[in-house]
Protein backbone atom coordinates (compact mmCIF):
# COMPACT_ATOMS: atom_id res chain seq x y z
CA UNK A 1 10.73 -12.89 20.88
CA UNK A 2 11.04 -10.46 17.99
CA UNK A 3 13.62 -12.46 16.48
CA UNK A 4 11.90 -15.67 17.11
CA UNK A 5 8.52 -14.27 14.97
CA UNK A 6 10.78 -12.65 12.12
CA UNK A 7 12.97 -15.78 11.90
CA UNK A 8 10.07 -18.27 12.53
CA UNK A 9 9.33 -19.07 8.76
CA UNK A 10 12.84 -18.97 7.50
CA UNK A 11 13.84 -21.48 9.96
CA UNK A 12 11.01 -23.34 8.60
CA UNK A 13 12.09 -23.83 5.33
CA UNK A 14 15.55 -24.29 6.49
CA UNK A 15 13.92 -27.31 8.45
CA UNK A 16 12.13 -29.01 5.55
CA UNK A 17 15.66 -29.62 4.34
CA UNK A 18 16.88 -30.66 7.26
CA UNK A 19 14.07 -32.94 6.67
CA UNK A 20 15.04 -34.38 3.66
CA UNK A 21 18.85 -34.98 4.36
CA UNK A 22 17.21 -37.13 7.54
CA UNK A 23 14.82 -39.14 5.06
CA UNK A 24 17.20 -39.45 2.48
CA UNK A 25 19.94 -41.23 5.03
CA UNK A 26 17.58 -43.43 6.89
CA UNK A 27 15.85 -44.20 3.67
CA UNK A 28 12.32 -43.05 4.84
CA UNK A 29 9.61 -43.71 2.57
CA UNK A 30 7.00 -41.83 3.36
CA UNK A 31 7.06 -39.08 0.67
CA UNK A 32 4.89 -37.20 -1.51
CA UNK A 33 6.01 -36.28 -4.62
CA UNK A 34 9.76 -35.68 -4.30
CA UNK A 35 8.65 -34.51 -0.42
CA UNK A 36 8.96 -36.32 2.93
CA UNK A 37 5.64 -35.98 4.59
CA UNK A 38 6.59 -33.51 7.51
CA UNK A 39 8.06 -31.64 5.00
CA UNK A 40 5.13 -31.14 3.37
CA UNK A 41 3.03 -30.16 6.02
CA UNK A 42 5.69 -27.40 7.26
CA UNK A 43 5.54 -25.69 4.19
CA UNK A 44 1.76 -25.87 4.08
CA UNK A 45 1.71 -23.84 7.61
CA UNK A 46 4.04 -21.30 6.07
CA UNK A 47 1.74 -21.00 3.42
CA UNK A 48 -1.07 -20.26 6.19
CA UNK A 49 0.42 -18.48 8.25
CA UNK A 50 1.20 -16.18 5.12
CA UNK A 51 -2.69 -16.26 4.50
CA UNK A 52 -3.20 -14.96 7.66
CA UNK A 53 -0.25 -12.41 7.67
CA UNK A 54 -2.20 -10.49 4.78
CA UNK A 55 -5.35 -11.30 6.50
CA UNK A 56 -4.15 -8.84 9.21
CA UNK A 57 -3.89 -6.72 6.38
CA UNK A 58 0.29 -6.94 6.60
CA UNK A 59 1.14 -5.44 10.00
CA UNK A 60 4.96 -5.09 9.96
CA UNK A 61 5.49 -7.35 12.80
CA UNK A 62 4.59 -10.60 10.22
CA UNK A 63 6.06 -9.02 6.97
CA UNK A 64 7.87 -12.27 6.22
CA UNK A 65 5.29 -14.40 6.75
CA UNK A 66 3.62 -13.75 3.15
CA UNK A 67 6.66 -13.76 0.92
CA UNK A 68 8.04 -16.86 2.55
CA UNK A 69 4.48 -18.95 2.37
CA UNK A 70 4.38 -17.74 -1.83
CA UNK A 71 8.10 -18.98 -1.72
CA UNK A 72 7.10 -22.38 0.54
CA UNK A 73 3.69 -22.61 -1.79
CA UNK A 74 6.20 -22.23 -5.20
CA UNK A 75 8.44 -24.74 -3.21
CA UNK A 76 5.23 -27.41 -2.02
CA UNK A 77 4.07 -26.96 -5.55
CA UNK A 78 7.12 -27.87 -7.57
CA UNK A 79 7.94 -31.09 -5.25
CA UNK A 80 4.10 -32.64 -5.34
CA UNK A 81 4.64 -32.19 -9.32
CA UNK A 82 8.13 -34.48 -9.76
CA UNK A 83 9.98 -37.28 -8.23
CA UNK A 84 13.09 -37.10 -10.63
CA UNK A 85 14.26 -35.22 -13.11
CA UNK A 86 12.35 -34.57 -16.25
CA UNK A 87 12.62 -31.78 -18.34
CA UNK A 88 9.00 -31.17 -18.67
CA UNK A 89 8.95 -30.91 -14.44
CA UNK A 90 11.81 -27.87 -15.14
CA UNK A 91 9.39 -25.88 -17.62
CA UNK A 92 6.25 -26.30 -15.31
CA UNK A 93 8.36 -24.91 -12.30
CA UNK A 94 8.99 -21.93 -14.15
CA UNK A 95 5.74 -21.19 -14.74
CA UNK A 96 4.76 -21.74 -11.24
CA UNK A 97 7.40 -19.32 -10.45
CA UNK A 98 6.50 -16.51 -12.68
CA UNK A 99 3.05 -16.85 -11.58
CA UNK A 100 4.09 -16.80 -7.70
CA UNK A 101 6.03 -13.76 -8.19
CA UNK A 102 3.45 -11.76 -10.09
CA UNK A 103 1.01 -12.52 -7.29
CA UNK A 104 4.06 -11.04 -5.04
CA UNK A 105 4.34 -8.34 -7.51
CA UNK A 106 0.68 -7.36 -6.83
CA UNK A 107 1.68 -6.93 -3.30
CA UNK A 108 4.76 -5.01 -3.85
CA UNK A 109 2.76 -2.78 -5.79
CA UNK A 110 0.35 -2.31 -3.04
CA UNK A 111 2.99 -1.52 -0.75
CA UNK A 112 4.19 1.01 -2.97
CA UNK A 113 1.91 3.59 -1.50
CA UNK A 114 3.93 3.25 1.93
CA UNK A 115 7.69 3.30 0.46
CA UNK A 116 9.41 1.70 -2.48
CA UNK A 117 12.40 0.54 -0.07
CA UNK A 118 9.08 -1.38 1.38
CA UNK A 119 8.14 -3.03 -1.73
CA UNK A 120 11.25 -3.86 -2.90
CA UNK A 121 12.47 -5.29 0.22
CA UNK A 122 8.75 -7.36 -0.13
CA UNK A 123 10.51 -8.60 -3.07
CA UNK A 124 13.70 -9.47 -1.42
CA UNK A 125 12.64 -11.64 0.85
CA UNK A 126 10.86 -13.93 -1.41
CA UNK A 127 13.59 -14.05 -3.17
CA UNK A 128 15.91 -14.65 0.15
CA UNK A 129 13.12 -17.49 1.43
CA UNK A 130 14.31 -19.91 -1.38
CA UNK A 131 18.15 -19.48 -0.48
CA UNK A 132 17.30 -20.88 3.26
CA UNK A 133 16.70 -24.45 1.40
CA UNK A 134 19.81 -26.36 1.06
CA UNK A 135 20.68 -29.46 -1.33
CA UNK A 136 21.54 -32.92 0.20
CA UNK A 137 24.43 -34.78 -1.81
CA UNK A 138 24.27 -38.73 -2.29
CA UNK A 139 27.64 -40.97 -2.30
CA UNK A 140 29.21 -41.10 -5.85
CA UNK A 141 32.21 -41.59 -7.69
CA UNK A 142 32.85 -38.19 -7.79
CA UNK A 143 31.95 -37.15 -3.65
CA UNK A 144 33.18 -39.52 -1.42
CA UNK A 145 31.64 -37.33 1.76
CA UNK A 146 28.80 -36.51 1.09
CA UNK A 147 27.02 -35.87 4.59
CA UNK A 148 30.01 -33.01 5.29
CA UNK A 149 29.60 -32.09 2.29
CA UNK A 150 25.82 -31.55 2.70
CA UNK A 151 26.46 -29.80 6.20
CA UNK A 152 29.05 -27.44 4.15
CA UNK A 153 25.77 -26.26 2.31
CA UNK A 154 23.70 -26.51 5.48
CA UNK A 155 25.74 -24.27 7.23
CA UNK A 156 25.81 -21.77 4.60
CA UNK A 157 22.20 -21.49 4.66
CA UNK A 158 21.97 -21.55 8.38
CA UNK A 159 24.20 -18.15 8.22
CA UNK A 160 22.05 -16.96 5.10
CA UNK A 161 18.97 -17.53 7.91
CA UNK A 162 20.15 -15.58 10.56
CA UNK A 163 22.03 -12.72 8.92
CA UNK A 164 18.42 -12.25 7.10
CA UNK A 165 16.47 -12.59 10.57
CA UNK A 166 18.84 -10.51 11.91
CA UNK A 167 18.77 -7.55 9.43
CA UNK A 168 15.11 -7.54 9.68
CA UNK A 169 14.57 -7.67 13.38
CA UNK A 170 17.19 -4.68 13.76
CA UNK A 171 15.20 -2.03 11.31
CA UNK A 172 11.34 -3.71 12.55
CA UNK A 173 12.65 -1.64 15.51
CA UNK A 174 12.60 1.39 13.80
CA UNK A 175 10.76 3.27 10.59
CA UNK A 176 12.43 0.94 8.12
CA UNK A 177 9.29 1.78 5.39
CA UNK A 178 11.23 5.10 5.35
CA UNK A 179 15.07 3.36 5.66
CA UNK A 180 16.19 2.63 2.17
CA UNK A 181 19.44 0.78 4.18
CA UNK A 182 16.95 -1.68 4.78
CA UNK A 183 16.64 -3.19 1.19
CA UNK A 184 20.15 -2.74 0.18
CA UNK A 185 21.05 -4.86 3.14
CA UNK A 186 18.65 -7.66 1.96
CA UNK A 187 19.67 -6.71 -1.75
CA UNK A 188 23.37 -7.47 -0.85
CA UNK A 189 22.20 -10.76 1.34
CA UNK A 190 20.60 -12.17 -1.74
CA UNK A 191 23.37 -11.02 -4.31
CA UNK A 192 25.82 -13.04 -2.16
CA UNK A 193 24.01 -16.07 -2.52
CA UNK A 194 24.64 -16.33 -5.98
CA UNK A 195 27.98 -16.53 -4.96
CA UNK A 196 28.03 -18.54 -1.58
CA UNK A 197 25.85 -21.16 -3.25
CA UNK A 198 27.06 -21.28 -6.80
CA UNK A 199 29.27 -24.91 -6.12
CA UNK A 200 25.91 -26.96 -5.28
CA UNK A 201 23.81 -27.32 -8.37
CA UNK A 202 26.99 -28.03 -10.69
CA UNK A 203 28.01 -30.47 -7.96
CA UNK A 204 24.61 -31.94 -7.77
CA UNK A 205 24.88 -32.34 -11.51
CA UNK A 206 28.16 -33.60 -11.73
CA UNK A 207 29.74 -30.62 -13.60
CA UNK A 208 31.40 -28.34 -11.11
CA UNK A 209 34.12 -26.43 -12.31
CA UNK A 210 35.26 -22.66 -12.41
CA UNK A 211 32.64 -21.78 -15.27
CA UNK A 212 29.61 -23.61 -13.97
CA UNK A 213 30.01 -22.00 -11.14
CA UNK A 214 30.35 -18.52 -12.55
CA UNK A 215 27.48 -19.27 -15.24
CA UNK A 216 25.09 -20.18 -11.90
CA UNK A 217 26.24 -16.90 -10.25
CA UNK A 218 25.59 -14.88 -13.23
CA UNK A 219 22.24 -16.80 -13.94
CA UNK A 220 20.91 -16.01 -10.16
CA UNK A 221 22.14 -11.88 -10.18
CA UNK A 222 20.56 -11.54 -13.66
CA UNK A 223 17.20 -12.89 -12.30
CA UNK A 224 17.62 -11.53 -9.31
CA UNK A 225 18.17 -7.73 -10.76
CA UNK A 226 15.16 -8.53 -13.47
CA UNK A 227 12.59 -9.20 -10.52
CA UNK A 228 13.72 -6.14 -8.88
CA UNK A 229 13.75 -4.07 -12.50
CA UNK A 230 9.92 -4.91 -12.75
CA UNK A 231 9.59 -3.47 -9.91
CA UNK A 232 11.19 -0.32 -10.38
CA UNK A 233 9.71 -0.01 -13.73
CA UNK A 234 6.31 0.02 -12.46
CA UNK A 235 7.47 2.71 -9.93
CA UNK A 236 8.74 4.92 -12.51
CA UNK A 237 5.50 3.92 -14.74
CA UNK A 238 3.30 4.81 -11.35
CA UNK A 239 4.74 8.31 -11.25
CA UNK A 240 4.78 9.05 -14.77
CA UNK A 241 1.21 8.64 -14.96
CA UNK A 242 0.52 10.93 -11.44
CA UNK A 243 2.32 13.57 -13.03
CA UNK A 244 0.89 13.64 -16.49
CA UNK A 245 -2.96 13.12 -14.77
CA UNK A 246 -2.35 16.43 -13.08
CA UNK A 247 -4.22 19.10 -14.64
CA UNK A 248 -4.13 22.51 -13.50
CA UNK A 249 -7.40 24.04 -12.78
CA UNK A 250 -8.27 27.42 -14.04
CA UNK A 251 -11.00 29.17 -12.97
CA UNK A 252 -13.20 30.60 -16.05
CA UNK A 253 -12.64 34.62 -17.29
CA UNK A 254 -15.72 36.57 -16.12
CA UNK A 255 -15.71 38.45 -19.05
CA UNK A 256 -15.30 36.17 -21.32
CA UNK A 257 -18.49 34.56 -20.09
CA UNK A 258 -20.01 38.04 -20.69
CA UNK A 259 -18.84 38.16 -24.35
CA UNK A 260 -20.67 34.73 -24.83
């Protein structure tokens, strides 16, 4: 059951592309935005039950539940805005992002006061929640099979979901606040992706070659490093100013009280 609940939204979002590759071959057209209609409403109840997850004020149990709604809220938002590809669309997503992750920055902050491992692995599975998504490919010139080629990707997130469910589940049975394996785990998880799933958007594009590839694996570990560096830095900022607001108190001389 524990591995049910900790898996439970990542299998979700895995599912709304499942979703998609379905609609896409039987030519469905019930969308909204660039989303088929059940996949919408998936990632609305991961955004709920994230909602409720902090509701409960975060008990450890349902620690991926809020991550992976702001992740399935960054995702629902993003795919209401565009149906194709428009420049504009690609600026407006990063600001959705940014704002996302400061509002999972807040929380990592929060969390801060239990264990940094804590917040940081906070971090890391927001992160992690968008790698469970996988691209469907359309017939081309250049991809001839594109349904295997789609499952290639879909089983690459499919591992991505379980080795994440899996490290969670095995230190949610023990004091993993305290467990700094914990994040680097999850920290290795998500630096792998970079490389696992750096063929699919230059395929998708219709540029895939040896440097695309390596320019989207470098692109994802830089941003994946900087949204962990914020964190840190507001750690180290955190402590700095604990240590500096100590003042030592010194109870006054009697006789220099006198002499007054």
């Amino acid at each position: 059951m524990l591995f049910l609940k900790v898996g439970a939204p990542f299998i979700a979002i895995f599912l709304t592309s499942v979703i998609a590759w379905v609609w896409s071959n039987f030519n469905i057209g019930i969308y909204i935005g660039s989303l088929p209609l059940p996949s919408v409403l998936v990632l609305s109840s991961i955004v709920i039950m994230g909602v409720f997850a902090i509701s409960k004020r975060l008990p450890l149990s349902l620690i991926v539940w809020p991550p992976a709604g702001l992740s399935s809220l960054f995702i629902l938002t993003t795919g209401l805005i565009s149906t194709e590809f428009d420049p504009a669309v690609g600026i407006l997503s990063a600001i959705v992002y940014v704002l996302t992750y400061l509002f999972v920055l807040l929380v990592a902050i929060k969390l801060m006061g239990r264990s940094l491992s804590l917040s940081f692995c906070y971090i890391l599975i927001f992160i992690i929640s968008h790698s469970m998504r996988f691209p469907y490919f359309e017939l081309g010139p250049e991809l001839t099979h594109s349904n295997l080629v789609t499952a290639l990707s879909a089983t690459r997130s499919l591992i991505e979901v379980v080795l994440a469910t899996l490290i969670i589940r095995s230190f949610l049975l023990r004091d993993f606040s305290r467990n700094t394996k914990f994040a680097w785990y999850l920290f290795v998880l998500a630096l792998s992706h970079g490389i696992t799933a750096s063929w699919e958007g230059p395929l998708i594009a219709g540029s895939l070659s040896f440097a695309t590839s390596v320019s989207q694996t470098l692109r994802w570990m830089g941003l994946l490093v900087l949204q962990l560096g914020f964190v840190l830095a507001v750690y180290r900022m955190r402590r700095a100013y604990d240590f500096f607001a100590t003042v030592e108190y010194v109870p006054p001389n009697d006789d220099d009280n006198k002499a007054k």
